[in-house]
C-alpha atoms as a PDB file:
ATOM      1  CA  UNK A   1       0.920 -56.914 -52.045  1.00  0.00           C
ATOM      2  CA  UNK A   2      -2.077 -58.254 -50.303  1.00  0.00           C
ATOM      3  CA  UNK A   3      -2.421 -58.893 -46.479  1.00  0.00           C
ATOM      4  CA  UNK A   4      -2.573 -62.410 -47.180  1.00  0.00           C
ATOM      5  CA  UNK A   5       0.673 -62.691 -49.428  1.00  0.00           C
ATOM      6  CA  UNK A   6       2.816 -61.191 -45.960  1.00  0.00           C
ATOM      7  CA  UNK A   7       0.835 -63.644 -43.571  1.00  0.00           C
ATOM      8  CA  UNK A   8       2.103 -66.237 -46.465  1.00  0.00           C
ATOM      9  CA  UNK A   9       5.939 -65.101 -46.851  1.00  0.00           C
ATOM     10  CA  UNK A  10       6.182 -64.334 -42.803  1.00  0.00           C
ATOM     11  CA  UNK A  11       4.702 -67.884 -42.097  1.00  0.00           C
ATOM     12  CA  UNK A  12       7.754 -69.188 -44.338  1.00  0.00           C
ATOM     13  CA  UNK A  13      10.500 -67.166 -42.947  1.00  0.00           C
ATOM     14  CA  UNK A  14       9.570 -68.219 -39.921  1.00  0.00           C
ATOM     15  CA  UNK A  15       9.108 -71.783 -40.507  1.00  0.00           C
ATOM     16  CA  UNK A  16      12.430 -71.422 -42.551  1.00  0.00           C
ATOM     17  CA  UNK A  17      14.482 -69.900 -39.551  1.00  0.00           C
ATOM     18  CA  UNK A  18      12.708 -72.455 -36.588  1.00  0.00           C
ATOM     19  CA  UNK A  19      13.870 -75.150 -39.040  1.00  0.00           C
ATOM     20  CA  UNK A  20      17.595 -73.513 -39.795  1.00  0.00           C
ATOM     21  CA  UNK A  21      17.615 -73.313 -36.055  1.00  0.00           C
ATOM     22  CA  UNK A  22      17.120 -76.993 -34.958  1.00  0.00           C
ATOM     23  CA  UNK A  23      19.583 -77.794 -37.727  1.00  0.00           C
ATOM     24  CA  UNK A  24      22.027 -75.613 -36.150  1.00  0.00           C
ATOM     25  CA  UNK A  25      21.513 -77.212 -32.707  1.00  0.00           C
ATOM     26  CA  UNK A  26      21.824 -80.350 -33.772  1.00  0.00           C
ATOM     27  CA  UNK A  27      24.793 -80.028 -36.166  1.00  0.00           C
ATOM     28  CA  UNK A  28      26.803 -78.169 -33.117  1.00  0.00           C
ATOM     29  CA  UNK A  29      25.824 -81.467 -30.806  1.00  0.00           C
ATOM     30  CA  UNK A  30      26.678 -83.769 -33.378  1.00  0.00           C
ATOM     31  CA  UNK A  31      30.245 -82.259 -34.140  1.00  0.00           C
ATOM     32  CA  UNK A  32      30.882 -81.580 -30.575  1.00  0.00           C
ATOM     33  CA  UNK A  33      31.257 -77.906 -31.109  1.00  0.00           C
ATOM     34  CA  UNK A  34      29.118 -76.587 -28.734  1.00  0.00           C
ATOM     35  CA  UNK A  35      29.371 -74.054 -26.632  1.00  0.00           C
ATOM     36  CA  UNK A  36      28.222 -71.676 -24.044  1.00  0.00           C
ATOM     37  CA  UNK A  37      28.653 -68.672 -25.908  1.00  0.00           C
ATOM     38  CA  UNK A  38      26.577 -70.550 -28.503  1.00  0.00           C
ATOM     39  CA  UNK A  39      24.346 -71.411 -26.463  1.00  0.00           C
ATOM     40  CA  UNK A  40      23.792 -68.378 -24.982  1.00  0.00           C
ATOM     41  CA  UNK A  41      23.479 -67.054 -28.094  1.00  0.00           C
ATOM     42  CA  UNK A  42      20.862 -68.894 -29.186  1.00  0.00           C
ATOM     43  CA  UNK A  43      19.044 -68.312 -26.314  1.00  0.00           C
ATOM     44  CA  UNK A  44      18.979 -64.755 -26.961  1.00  0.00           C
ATOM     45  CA  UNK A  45      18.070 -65.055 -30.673  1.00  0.00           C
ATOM     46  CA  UNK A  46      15.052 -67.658 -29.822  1.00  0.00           C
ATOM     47  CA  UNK A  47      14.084 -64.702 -27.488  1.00  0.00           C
ATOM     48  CA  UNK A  48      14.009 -61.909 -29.720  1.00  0.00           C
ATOM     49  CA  UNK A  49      12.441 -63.991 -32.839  1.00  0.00           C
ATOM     50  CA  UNK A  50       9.800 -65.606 -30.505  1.00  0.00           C
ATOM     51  CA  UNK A  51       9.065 -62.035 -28.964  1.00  0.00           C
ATOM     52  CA  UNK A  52       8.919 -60.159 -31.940  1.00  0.00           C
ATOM     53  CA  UNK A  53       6.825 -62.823 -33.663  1.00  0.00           C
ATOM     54  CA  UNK A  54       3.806 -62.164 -31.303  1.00  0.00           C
ATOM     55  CA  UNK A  55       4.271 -58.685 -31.030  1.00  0.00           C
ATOM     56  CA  UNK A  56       3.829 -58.313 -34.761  1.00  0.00           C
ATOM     57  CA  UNK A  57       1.270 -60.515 -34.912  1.00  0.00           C
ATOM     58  CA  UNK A  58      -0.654 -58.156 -32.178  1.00  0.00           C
ATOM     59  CA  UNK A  59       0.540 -55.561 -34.279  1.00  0.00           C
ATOM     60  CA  UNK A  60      -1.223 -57.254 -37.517  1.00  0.00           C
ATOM     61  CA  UNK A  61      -4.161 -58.031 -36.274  1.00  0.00           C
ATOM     62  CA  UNK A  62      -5.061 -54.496 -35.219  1.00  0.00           C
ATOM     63  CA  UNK A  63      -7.497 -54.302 -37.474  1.00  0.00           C
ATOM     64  CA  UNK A  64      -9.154 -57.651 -36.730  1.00  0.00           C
ATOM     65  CA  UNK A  65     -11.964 -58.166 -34.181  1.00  0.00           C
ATOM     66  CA  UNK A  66      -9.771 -57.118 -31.366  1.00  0.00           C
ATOM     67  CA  UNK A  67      -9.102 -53.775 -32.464  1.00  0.00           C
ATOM     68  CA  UNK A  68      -6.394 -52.104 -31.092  1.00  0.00           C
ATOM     69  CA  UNK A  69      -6.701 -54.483 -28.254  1.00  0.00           C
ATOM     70  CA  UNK A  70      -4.559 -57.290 -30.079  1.00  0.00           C
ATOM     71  CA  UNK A  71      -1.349 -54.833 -29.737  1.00  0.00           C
ATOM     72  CA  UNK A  72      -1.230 -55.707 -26.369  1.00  0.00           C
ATOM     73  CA  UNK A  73      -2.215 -58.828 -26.427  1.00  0.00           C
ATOM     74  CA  UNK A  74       1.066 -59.696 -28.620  1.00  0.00           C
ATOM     75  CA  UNK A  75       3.359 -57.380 -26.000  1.00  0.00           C
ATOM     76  CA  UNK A  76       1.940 -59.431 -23.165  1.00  0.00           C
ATOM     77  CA  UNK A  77       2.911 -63.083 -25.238  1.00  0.00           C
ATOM     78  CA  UNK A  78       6.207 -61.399 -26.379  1.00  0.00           C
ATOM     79  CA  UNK A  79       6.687 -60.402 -22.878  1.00  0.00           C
ATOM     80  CA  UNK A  80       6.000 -63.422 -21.191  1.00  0.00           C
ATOM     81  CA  UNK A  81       8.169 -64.796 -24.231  1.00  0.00           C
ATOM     82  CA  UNK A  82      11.334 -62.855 -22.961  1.00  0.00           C
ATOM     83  CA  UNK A  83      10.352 -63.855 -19.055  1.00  0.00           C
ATOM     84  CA  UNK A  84      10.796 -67.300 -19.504  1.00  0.00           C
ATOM     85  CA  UNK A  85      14.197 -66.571 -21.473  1.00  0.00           C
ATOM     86  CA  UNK A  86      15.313 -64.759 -17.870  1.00  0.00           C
ATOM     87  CA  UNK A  87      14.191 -67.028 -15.965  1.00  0.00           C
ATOM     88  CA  UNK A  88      16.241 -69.736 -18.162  1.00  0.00           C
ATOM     89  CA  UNK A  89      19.002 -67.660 -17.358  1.00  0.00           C
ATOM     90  CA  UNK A  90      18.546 -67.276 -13.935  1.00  0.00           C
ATOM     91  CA  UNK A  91      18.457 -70.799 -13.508  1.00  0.00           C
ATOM     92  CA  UNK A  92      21.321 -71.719 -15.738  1.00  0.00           C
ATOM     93  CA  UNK A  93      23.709 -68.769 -14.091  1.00  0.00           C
ATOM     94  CA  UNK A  94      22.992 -70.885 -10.952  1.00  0.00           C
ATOM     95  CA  UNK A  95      23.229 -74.283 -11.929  1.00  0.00           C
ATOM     96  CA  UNK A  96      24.762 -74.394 -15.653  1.00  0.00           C
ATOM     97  CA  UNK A  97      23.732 -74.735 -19.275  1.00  0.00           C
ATOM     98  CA  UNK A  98      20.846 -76.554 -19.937  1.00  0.00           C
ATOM     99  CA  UNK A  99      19.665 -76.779 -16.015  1.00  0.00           C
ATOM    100  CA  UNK A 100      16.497 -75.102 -17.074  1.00  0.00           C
ATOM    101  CA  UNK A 101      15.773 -77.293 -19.673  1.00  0.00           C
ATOM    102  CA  UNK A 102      12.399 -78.860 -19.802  1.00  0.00           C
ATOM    103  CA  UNK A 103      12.414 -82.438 -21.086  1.00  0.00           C
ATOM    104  CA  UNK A 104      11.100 -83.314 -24.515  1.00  0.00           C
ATOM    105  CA  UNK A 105       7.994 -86.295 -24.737  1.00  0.00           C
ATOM    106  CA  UNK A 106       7.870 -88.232 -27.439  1.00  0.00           C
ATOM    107  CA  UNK A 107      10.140 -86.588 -29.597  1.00  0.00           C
ATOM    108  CA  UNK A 108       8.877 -82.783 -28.811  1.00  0.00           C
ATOM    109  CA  UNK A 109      10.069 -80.337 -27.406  1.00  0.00           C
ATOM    110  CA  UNK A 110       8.086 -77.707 -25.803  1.00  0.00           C
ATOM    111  CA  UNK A 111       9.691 -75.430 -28.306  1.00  0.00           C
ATOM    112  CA  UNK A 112       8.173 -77.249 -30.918  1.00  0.00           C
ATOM    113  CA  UNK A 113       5.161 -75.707 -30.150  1.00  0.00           C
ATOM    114  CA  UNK A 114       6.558 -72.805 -31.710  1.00  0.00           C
ATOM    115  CA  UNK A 115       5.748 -74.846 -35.270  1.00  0.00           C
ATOM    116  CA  UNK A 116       2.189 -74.055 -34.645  1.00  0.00           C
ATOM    117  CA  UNK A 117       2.277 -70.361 -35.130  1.00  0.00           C
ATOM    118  CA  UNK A 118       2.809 -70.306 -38.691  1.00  0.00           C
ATOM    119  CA  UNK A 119       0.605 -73.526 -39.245  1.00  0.00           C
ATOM    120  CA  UNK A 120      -2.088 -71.220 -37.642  1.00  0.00           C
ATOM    121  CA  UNK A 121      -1.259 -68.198 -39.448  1.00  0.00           C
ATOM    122  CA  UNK A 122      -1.543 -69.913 -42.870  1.00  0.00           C
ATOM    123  CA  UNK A 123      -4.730 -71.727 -41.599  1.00  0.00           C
ATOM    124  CA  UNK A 124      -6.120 -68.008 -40.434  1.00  0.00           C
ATOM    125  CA  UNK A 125      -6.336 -68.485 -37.137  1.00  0.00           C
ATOM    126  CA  UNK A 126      -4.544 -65.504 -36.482  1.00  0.00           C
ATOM    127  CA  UNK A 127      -7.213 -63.947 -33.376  1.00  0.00           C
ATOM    128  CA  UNK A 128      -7.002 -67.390 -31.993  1.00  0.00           C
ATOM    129  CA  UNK A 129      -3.502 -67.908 -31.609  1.00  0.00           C
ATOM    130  CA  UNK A 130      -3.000 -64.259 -30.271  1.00  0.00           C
ATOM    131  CA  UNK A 131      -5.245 -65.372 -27.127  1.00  0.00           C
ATOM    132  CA  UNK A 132      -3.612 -68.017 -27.144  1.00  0.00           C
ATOM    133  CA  UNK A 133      -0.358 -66.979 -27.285  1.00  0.00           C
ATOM    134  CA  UNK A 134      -0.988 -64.542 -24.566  1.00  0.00           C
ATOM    135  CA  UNK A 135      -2.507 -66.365 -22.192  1.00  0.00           C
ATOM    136  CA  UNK A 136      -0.639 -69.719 -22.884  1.00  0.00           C
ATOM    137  CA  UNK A 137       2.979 -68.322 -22.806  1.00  0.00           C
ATOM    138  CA  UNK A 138       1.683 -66.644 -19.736  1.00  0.00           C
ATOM    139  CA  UNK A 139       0.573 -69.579 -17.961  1.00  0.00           C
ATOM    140  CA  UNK A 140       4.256 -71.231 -19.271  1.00  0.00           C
ATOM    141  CA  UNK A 141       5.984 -68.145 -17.447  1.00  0.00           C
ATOM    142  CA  UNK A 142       4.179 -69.033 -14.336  1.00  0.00           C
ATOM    143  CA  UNK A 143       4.618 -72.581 -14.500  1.00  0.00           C
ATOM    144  CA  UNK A 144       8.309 -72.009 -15.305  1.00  0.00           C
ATOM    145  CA  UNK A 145       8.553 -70.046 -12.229  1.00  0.00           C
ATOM    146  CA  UNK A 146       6.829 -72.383  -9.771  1.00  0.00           C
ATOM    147  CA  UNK A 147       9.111 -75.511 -11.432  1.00  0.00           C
ATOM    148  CA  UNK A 148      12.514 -73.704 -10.741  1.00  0.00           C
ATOM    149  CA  UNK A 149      11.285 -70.788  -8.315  1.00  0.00           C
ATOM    150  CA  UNK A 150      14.050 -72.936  -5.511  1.00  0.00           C
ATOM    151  CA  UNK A 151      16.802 -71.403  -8.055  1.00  0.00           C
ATOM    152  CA  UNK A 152      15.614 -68.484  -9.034  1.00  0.00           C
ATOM    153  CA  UNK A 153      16.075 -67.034  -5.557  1.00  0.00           C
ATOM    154  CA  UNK A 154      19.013 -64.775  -4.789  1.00  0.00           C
END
């Protein structure tokens, strides 16, 4: 099976499980059967998926332009991926679920964003979106931190 054919099925499964996702969120809202376990939960699996996501993608591209350097350039999105999820956290633990929640604009959701990683992938744009992807959910972390840093003290 050809590199191409795994950037193909990856870029589905991953457009398959952001999609099963929202539907999940918005099935629990709909027939009130949310909860904070849930949504804890969910937290937790965005966190992994997102962070694994760009760390395999680092991990792919190894052999691209970047060299070995793309490795790190996925740990450093995955791990700015997983700040932002303890920040959220943080914030939440302080001030309940959903405290930490940045509002959508017209319709989106920052998460959305998300949706471009497999549009890229498919488009091969793959030593793009690592840069971007490191330095952007970077930036995100830091601008997460300076938005709530008031309850993310001890």
């Amino acid at each position: 099976m050809g590199e191409d054919n795994f950037t193909t099925i990856g870029s589905g499964v991953f457009i398959l499980s952001l999609l099963l996702d929202r539907a999940d969120g918005i099935l629990a809202r709909l027939t009130a059967k949310t909860s904070m376990v849930g949504h804890k939960y969910d937290l937790i699996a965005d966190t992994i998926s997102n962070a694994f996501v760009f760390i395999g993608i680092g991990v792919g591209l190894r052999h691209s332009q970047f060299g070995d350097l793309a490795i790190p350039l996925g740990f450093v999105a995955g791990l700015a991926v997983t700040t932002v999820f303890f920040f959220v956290t943080r914030v939440e633990t302080r001030k309940g679920n959903r405290a930490a929640e940045i509002k959508s604009s017209a319709g989106f959701d920052p998460d959305d964003a998300m949706l471009l990683v497999p549009v890229a992938m498919m488009l091969d744009f793959c030593n793009e979106l690592i840069i971007a992807a490191a330095f952007g959910a970077s930036v995100f972390a830091i601008f997460f931190f300076f938005k709530f840093k008031h309850l993310l003290r001890p």
